[in-house]
Protein backbone atom coordinates (compact mmCIF):
# COMPACT_ATOMS: atom_id res chain seq x y z
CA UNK A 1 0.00 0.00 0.00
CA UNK A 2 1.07 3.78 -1.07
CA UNK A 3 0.40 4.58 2.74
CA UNK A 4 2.64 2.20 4.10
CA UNK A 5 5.93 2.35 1.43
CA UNK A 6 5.62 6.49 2.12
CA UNK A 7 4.98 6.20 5.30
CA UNK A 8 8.37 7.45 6.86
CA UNK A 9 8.81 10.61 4.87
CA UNK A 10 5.69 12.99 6.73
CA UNK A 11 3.74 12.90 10.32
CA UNK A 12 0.49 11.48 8.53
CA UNK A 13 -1.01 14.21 9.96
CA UNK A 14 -3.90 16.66 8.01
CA UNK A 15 -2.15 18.59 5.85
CA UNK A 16 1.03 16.23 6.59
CA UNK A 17 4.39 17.56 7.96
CA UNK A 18 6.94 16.25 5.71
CA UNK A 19 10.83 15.17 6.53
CA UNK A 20 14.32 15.62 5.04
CA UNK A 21 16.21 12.90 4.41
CA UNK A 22 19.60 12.76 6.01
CA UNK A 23 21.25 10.03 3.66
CA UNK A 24 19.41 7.04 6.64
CA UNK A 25 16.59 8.70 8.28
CA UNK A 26 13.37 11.00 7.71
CA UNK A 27 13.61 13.43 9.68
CA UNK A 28 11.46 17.01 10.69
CA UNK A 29 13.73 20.24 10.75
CA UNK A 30 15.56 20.69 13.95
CA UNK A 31 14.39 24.53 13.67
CA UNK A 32 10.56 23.93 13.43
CA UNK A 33 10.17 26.70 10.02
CA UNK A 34 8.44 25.37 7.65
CA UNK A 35 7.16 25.84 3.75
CA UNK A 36 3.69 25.71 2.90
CA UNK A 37 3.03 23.59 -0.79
CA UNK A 38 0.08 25.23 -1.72
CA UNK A 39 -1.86 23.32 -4.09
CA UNK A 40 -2.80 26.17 -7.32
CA UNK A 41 -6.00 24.37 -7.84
CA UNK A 42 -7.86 25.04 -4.81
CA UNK A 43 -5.48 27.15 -2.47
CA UNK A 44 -5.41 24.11 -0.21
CA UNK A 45 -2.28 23.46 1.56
CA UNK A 46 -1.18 19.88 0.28
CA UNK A 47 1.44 19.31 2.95
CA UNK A 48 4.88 21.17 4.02
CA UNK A 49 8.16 20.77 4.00
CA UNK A 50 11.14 21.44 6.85
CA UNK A 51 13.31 24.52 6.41
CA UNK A 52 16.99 23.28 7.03
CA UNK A 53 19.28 24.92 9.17
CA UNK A 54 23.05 25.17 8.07
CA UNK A 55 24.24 22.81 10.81
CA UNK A 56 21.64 20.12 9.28
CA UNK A 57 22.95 20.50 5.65
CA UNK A 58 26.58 20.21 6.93
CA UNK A 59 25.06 16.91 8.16
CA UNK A 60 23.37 15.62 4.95
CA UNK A 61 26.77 16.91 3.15
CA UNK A 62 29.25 15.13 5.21
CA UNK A 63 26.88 11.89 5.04
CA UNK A 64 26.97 12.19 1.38
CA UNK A 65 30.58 12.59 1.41
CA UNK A 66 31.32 9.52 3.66
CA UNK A 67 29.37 7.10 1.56
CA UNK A 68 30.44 8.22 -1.89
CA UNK A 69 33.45 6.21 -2.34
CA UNK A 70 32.22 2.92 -1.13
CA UNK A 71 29.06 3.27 -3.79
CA UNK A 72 31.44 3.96 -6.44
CA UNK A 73 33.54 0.73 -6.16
CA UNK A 74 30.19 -0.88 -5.87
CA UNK A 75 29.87 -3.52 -9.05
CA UNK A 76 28.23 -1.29 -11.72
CA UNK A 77 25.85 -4.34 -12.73
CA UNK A 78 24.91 -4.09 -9.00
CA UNK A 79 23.89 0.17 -9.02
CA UNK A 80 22.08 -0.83 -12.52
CA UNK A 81 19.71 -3.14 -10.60
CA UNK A 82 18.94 -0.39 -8.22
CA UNK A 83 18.24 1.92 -10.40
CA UNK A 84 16.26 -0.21 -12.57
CA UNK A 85 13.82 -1.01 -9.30
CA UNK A 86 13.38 2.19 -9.08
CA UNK A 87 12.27 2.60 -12.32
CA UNK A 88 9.48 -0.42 -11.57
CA UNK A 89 8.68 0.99 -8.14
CA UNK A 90 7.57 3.95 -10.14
CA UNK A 91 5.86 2.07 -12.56
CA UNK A 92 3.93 0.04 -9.53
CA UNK A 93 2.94 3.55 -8.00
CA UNK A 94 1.77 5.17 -10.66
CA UNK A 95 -1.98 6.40 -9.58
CA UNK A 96 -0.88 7.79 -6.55
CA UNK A 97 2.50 9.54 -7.89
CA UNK A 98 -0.42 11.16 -10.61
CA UNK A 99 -2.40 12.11 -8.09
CA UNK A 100 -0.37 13.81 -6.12
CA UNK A 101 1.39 15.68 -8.92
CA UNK A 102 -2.08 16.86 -10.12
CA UNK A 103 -2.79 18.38 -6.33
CA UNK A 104 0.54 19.66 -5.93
CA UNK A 105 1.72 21.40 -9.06
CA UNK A 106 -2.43 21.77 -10.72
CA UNK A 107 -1.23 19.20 -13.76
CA UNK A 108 -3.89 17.51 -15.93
CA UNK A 109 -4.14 13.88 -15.21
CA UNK A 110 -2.79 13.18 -18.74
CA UNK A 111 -0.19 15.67 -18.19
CA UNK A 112 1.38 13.62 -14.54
CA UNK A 113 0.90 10.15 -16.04
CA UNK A 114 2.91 10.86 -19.18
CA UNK A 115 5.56 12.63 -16.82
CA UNK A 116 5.60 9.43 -14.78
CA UNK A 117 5.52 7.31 -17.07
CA UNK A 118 8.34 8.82 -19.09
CA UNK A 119 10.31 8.89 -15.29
CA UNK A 120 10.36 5.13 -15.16
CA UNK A 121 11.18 5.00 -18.67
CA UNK A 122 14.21 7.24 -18.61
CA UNK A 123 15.69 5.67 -15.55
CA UNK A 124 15.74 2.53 -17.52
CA UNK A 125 17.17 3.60 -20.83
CA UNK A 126 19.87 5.42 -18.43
CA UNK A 127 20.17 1.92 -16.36
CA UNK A 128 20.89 0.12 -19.85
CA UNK A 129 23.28 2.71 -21.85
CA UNK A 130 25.59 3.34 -18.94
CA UNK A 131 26.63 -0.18 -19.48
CA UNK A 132 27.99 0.82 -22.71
CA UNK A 133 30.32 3.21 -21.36
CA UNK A 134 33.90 2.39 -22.17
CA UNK A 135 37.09 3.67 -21.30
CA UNK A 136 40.12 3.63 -23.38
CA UNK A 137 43.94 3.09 -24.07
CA UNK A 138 46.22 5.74 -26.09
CA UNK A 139 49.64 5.00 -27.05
CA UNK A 140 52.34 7.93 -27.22
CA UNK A 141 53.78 7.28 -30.57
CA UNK A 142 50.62 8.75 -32.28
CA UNK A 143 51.93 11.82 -31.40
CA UNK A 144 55.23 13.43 -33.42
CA UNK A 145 59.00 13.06 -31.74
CA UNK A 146 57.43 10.76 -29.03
CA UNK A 147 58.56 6.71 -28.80
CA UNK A 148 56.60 3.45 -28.74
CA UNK A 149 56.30 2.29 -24.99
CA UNK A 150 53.88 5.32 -22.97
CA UNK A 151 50.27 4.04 -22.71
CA UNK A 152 47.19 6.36 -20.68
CA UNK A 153 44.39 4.02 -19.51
CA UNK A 154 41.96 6.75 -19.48
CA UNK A 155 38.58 5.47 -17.47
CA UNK A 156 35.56 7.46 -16.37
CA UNK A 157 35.44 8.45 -12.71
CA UNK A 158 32.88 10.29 -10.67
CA UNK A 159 33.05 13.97 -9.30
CA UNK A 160 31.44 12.86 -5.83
CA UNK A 161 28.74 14.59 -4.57
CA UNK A 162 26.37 15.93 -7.06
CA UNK A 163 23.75 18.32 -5.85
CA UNK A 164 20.68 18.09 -7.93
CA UNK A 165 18.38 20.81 -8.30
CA UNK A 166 15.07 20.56 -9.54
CA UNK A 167 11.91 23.23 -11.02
CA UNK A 168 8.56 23.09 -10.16
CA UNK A 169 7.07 22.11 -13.52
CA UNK A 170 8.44 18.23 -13.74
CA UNK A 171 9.09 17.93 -10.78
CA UNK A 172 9.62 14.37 -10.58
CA UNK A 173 11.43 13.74 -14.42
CA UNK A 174 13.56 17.07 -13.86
CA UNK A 175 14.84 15.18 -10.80
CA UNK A 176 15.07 11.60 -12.12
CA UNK A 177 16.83 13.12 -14.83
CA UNK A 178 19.61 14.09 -12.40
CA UNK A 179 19.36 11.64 -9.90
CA UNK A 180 20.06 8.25 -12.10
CA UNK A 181 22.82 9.63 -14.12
CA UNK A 182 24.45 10.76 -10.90
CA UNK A 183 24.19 7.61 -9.15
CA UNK A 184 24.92 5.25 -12.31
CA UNK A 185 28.48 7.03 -12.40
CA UNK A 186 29.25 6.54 -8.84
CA UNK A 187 28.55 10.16 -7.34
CA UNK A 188 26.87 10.45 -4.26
CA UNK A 189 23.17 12.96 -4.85
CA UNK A 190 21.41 15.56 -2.47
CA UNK A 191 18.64 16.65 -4.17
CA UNK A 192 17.57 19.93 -3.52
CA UNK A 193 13.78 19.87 -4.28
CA UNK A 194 11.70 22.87 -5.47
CA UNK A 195 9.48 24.67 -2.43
CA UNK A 196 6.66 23.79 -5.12
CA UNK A 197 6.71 20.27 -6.43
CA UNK A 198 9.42 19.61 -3.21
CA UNK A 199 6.37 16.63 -1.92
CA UNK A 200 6.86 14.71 -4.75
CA UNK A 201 10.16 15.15 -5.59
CA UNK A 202 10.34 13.92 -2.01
CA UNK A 203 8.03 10.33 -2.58
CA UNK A 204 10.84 9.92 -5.20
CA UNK A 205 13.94 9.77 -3.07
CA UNK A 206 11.92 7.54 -0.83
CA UNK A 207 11.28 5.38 -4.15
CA UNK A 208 15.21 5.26 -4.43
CA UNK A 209 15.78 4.42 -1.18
CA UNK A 210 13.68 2.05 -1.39
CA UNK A 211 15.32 0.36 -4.29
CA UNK A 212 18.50 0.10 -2.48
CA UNK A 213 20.62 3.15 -2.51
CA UNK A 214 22.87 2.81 0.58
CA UNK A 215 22.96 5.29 3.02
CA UNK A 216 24.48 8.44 2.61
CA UNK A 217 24.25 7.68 -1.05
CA UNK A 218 20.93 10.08 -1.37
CA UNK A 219 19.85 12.32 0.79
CA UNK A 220 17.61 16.05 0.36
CA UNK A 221 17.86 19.66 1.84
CA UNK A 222 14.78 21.43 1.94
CA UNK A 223 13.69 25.09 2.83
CA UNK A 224 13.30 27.58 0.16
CA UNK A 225 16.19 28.99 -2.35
CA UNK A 226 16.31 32.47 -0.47
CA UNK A 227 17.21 30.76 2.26
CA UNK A 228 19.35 27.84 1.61
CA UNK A 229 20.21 28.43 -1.61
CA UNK A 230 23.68 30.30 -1.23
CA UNK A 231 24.93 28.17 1.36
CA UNK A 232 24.18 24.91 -0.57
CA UNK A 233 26.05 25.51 -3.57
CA UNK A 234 28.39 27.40 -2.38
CA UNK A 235 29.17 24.27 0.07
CA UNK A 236 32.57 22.64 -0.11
CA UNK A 237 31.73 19.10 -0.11
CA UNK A 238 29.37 19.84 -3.58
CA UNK A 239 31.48 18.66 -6.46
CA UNK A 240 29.17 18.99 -9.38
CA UNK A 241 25.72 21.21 -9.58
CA UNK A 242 22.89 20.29 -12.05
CA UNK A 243 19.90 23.14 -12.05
CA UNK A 244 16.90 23.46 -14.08
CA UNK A 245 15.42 26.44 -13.69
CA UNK A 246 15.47 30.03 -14.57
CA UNK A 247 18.19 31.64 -16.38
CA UNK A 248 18.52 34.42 -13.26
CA UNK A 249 18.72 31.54 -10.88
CA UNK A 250 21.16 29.83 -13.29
CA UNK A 251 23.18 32.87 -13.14
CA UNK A 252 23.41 33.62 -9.54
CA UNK A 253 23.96 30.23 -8.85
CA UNK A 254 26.50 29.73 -11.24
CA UNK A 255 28.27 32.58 -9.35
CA UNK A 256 28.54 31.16 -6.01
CA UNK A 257 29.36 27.83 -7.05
CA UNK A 258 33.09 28.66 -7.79
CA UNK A 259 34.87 26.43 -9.82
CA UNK A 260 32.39 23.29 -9.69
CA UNK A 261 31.13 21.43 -12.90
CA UNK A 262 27.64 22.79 -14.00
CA UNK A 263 25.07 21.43 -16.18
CA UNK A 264 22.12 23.52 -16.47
CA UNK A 265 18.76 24.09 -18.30
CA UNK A 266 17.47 27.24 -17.95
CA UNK A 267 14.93 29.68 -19.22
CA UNK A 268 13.86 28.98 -23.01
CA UNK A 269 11.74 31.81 -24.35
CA UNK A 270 11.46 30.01 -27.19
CA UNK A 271 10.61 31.52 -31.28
CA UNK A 272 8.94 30.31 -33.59
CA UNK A 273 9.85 31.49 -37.76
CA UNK A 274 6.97 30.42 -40.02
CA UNK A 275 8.28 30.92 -43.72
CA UNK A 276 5.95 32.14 -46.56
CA UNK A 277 5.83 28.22 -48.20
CA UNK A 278 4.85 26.70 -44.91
CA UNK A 279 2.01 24.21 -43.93
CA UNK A 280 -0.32 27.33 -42.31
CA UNK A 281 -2.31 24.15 -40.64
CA UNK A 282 0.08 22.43 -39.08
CA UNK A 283 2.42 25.78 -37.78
CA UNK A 284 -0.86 27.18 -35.75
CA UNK A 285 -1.47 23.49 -34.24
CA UNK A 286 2.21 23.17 -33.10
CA UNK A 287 1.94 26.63 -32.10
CA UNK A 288 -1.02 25.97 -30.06
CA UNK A 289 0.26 22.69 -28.43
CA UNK A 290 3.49 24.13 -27.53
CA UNK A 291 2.26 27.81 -26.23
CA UNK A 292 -0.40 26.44 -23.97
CA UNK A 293 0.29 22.88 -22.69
CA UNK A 294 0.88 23.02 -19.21
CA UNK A 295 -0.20 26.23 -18.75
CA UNK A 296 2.68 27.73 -20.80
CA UNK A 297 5.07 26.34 -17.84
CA UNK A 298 7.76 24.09 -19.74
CA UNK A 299 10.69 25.49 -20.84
CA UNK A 300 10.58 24.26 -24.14
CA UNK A 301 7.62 25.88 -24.32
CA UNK A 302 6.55 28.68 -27.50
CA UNK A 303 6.65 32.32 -26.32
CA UNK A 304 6.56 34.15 -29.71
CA UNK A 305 6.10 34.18 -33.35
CA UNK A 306 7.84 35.59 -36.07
CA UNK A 307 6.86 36.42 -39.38
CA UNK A 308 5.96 38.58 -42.03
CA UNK A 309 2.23 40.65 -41.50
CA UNK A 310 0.31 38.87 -44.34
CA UNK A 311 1.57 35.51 -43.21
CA UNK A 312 0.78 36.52 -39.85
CA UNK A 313 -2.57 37.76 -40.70
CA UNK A 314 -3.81 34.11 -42.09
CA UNK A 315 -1.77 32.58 -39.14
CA UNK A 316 -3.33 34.24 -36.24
CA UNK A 317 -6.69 34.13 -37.75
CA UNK A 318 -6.01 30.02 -38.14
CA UNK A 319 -4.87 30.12 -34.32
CA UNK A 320 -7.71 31.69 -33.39
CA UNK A 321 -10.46 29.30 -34.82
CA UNK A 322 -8.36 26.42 -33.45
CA UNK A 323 -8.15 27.21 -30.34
CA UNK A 324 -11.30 26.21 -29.00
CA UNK A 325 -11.27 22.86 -30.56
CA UNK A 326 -7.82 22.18 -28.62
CA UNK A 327 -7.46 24.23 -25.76
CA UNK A 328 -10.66 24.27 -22.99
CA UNK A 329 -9.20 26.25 -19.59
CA UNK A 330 -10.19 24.63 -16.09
CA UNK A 331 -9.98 22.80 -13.30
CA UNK A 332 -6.67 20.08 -14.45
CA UNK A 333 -8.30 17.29 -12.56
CA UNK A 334 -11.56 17.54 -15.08
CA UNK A 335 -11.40 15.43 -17.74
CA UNK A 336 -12.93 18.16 -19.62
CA UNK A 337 -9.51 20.61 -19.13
CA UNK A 338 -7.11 20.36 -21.99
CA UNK A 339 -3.76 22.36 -22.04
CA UNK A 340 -4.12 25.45 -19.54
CA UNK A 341 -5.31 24.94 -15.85
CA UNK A 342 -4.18 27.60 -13.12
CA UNK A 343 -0.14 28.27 -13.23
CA UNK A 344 1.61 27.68 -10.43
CA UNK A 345 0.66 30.07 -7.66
CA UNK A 346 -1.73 33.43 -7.59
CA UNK A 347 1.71 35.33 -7.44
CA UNK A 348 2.97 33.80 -10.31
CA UNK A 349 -0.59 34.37 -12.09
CA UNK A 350 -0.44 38.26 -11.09
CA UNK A 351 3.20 38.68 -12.60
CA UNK A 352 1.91 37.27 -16.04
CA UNK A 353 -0.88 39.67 -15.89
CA UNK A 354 1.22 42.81 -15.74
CA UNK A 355 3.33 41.27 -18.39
CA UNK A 356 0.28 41.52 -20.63
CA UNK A 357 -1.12 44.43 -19.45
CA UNK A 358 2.59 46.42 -19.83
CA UNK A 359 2.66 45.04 -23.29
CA UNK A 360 -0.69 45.72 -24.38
CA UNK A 361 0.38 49.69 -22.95
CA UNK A 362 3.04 49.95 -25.12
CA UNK A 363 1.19 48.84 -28.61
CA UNK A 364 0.82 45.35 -28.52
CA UNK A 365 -2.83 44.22 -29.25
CA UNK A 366 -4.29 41.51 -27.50
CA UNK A 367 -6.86 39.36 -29.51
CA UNK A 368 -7.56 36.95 -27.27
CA UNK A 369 -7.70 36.08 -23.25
CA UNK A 370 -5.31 38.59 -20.93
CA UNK A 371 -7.39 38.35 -18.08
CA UNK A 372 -6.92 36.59 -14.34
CA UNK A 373 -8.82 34.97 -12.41
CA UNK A 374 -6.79 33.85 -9.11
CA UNK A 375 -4.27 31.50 -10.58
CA UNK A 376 -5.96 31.10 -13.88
CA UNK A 377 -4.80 33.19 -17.12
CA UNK A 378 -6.99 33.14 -20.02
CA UNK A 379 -5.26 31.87 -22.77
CA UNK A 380 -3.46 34.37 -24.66
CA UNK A 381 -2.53 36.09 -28.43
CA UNK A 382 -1.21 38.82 -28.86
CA UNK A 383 -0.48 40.58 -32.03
CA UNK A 384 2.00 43.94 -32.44
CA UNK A 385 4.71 42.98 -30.17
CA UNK A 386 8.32 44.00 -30.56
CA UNK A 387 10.96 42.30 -28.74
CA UNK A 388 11.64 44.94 -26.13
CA UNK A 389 8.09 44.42 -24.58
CA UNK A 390 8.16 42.61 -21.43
CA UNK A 391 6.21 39.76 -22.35
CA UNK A 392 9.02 38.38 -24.38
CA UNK A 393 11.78 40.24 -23.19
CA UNK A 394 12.11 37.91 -20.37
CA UNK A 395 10.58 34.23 -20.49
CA UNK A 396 7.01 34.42 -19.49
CA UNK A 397 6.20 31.23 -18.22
CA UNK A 398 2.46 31.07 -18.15
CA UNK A 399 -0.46 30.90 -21.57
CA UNK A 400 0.56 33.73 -24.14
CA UNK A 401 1.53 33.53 -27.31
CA UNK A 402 2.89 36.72 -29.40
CA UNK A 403 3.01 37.40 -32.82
CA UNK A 404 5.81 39.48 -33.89
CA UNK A 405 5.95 41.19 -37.60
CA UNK A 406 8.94 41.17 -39.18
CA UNK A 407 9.66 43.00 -42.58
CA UNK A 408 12.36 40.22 -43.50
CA UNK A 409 13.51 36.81 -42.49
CA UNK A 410 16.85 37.97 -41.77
CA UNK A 411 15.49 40.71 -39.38
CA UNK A 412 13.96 37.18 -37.89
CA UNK A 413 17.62 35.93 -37.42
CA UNK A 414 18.34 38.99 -36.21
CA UNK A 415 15.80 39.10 -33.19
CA UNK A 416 16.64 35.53 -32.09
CA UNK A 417 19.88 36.25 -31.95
CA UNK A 418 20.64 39.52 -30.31
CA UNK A 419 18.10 37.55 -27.64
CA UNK A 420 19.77 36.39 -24.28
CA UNK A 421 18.09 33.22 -24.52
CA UNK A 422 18.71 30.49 -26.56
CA UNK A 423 17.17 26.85 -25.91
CA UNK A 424 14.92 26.05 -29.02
CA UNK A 425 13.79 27.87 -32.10
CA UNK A 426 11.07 26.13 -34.31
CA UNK A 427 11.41 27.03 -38.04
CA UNK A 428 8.00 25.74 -40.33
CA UNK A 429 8.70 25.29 -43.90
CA UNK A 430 7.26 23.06 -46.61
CA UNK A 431 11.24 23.02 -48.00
CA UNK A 432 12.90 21.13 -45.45
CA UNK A 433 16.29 22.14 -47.48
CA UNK A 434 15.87 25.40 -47.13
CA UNK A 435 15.03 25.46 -43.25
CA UNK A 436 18.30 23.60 -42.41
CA UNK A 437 19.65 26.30 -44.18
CA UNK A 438 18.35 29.19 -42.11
CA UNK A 439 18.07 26.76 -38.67
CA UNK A 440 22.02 27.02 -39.18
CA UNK A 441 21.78 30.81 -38.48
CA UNK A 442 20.58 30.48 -35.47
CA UNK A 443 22.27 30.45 -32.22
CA UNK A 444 20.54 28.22 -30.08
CA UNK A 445 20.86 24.93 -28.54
CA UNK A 446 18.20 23.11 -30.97
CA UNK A 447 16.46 24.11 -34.15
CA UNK A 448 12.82 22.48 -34.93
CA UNK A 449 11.98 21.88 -38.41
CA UNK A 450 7.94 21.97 -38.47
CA UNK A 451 7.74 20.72 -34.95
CA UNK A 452 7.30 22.55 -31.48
CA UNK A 453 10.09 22.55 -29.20
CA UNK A 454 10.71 19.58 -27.10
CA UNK A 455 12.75 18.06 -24.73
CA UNK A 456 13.10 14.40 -26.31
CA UNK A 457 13.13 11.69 -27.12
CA UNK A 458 15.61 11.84 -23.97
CA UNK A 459 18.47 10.12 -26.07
CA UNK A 460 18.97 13.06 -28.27
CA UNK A 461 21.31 16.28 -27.05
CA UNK A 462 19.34 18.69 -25.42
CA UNK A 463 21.22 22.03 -24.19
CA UNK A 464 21.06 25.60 -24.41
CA UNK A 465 23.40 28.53 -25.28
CA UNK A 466 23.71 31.82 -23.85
CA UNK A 467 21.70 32.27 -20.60
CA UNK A 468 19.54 28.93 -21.35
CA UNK A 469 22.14 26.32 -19.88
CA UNK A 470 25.62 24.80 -19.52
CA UNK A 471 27.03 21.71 -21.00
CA UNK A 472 24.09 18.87 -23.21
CA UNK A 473 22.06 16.46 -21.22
CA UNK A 474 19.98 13.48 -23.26
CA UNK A 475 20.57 9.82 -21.54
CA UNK A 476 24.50 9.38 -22.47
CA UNK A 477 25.11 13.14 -22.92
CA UNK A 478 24.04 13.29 -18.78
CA UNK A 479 26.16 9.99 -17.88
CA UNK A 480 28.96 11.54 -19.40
CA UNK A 481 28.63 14.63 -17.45
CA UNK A 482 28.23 13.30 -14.22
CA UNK A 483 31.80 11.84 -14.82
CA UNK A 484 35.18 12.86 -15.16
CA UNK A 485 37.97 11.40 -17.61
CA UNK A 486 41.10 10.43 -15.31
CA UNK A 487 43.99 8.69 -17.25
CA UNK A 488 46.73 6.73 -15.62
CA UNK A 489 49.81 6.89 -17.86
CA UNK A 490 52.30 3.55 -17.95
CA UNK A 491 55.74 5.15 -18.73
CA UNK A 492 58.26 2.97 -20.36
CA UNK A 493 60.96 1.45 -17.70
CA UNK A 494 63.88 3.17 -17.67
């Protein structure tokens, strides 16, 4: 039963109290603060989480530490079998890990069962390719004036402790996706969990656990990033930081985390160019599916629009009389809901709102939605917008779409370019020849040709440039990051 396996990690109390891991034991915060996880659906409060003090991280770090070394020399075929129960504890709790992500972070059904799902499934593919990881031999006459008889055995090694922090929006994939790599390579994890989305981030270090990870070998800090945030990654026994998140985050935590190995994913704000020969059908249903699903809350998700005014014209008007066929706003846990429930908090709701309402201000024109209600946002279009508006200036991470005219496609280049994000850009052309032509002016970390952007499938490269990330994640691009190269050089006997 659900009740018993999770049993250890809250009080079991109405609205439950819930623990910290210190690498062996659940336990509440030694300083009695708390966070409230307020649920975006109903304003309920769906549990709460400890606060840490510094002394208790030290704790968790040092644990982490300690157990590190041991776990690495542990058989690999041995850490594949935990990691693949994981994966089928996962799979065995799958109703209740849905519906708690539903309560907790106001997800469709659909939406936390293909998140799961996909969880158990990436843990497995990682499980499975990490056993194809090789190291190698080089010999030192390859190399001009140098003699047969110097050989590096180069293997891969872990950092140590990898601290794994994780966003609000997946927040059980976006912490798998750290997690298994981590472990597969030997490292030692704490897994900072987001203040929203923390309670099940939370059920899935218990799953781990529960599969066998030894103690010390995973372990979690809670309390919000104001507070902990600093001292975390700025903590000596961290050897490695993966983030997803936003790009300021990204930044200021790249900052205090001198010197240590980063791989991050960070704010997207992602274009889209439609090109005069394209499919007009299939650009406004992409467009749709990737402004609006979850709420406009994914990273990968479509912020704005670029094309010329008569294609625009046709396009918008297309977007317009497809929306309601795709898109119906409400409560996520209604089967009737598709795409956009409430974002993730009222706050969050009322920042979008003055995004749109500063916009609309300045010139832009909005044809549809722009209103609030609580944590609800109307779905979204707005036409007019130039790039210094603030409603794609910086990401906006909630149901808008923006349509921005441009009087060339170069001037489209141009605008993606000179923009301090760069994730995904989405190019929709009926030549496929000539969109890898233009997708290779554009600086970002992955070009669509007539798709949305996407994170997947999870064996591809997936990365950002500028402020959206650090080093490429995908199933052997993460392994591979989580690890070091260390040769050992034989040198001929004198």
């Amino acid at each position: 039963m659900p009740a018993d396996f999770f049993s250890d990690i809250s009080n079991q109390q109405t609205p439950p109290q819930y623990r910290y891991f210190d690498g062996s034991t659940w336990k509440p915060g030694s300083s009695g603060k708390t966070a409230d996880v307020i649920s975006p659906i109903d304003g309920s409060v769906v549990g709460t989480t400890p606060i840490l003090t510094q002394e208790e991280i030290d704790g968790v770090m040092a644990a982490a530490s300690a157990a590190q070394s041991a776990w690495e020399l542990t058989p690999l075929n041995k850490r594949v079998g935990v990691v693949h129960l994981a994966a089928d504890w996962i799979r065995h709790y799958l109703d209740y890990l849905v519906a708690l992500l539903v309560r907790e972070v106001g997800k469709s059904a659909e939406e936390a069962k293909s998140e799961i799902i996909r969880t158990a499934d990436l843990i497995d593919y990682f499980a499975d390719e990490v056993q194809s990881i090789q190291g190698m031999t080089l010999d030192s006459d390859n190399f001009p004036g140098f003699e047969k008889g110097r050989i590096a055995m180069i293997e891969r090694v872990a950092y140590g402790t990898v601290l794994a922090i994780a966003p609000f929006n997946y927040p059980v994939n976006l912490t798998a996706s750290k997690i298994a790599p981590a472990l597969l390579m030997g490292n030692s994890v704490v897994v900072k969990p987001p203040t929203q989305g923390g309670i099940s981030a939370l059920h899935l270090v218990r799953i781990f656990q529960k599969a066998g990870v030894p103690a010390g070998v995973i372990s979690t800090v809670t309390g919000n990033g104001e507070i902990i945030g600093d001292y975390v990654v700025s903590h000596p026994a961290v050897s490695m930081v993966a983030f997803t998140g936003n790009s300021d985050t990204g930044v200021a935590i790249a900052g205090k985390a001198a010197m240590k190995p980063l791989l991050f994913e960070c704010g997207g704000n992602n274009p889209v160019v439609v090109m005069p020969d394209a499919d007009l059908q299939v650009a406004a249903r992409e467009i749709i599916k990737g402004a609006f699903a979850y709420s406009g809350q994914r990273c990968t998700g479509i912020k704005y629009v670029l094309t010329t005014p008569a294609i625009r014209e046709q396009l918008v008007t297309l977007v317009l009389k497809t929306i309601p066929e795709m898109v119906h706003p409400g409560d996520p846990r209604s089967p009737e809901t598709k795409l956009v429930g409430p974002v993730i908090s009222e706050a969050a709701a009322k920042k979008i709102e003055e995004a749109i309402q500063t916009s609309v201000k300045n010139g832009a024109k909005c044809v549809l939605g722009g209103k609030r209600d609580k944590a609800m946002i109307e779905p979204t279009v707005l036409t007019g917008v130039i790039p210094s508006m603030p409603i794609i200036a910086k990401e906006t991470f909630g149901p808008v779409v923006s349509f921005v005219d441009v009087a060339s496609f170069d001037e489209a280049v141009a605008i993606i370019n000179r923009s301090s994000y760069g994730l995904q850009a989405s190019v929709f052309t009926k030549d496929e020849g000539s969109g890898l032509v233009f997708g290779k002016k554009l600086n970002v970390g992955t070009v669509q040709i007539n798709g949305s952007p996407q994170r997947g499938p999870d064996h591809f490269p997936f990365l950002g440039v500028k402020r959206s990330g650090v080093g490429v994640q995908g199933v052997r691009y993460s392994l591979e990051a989580m690890s070091r190269l260390r040769p050992i050089v034989l040198n001929k006997p004198q």
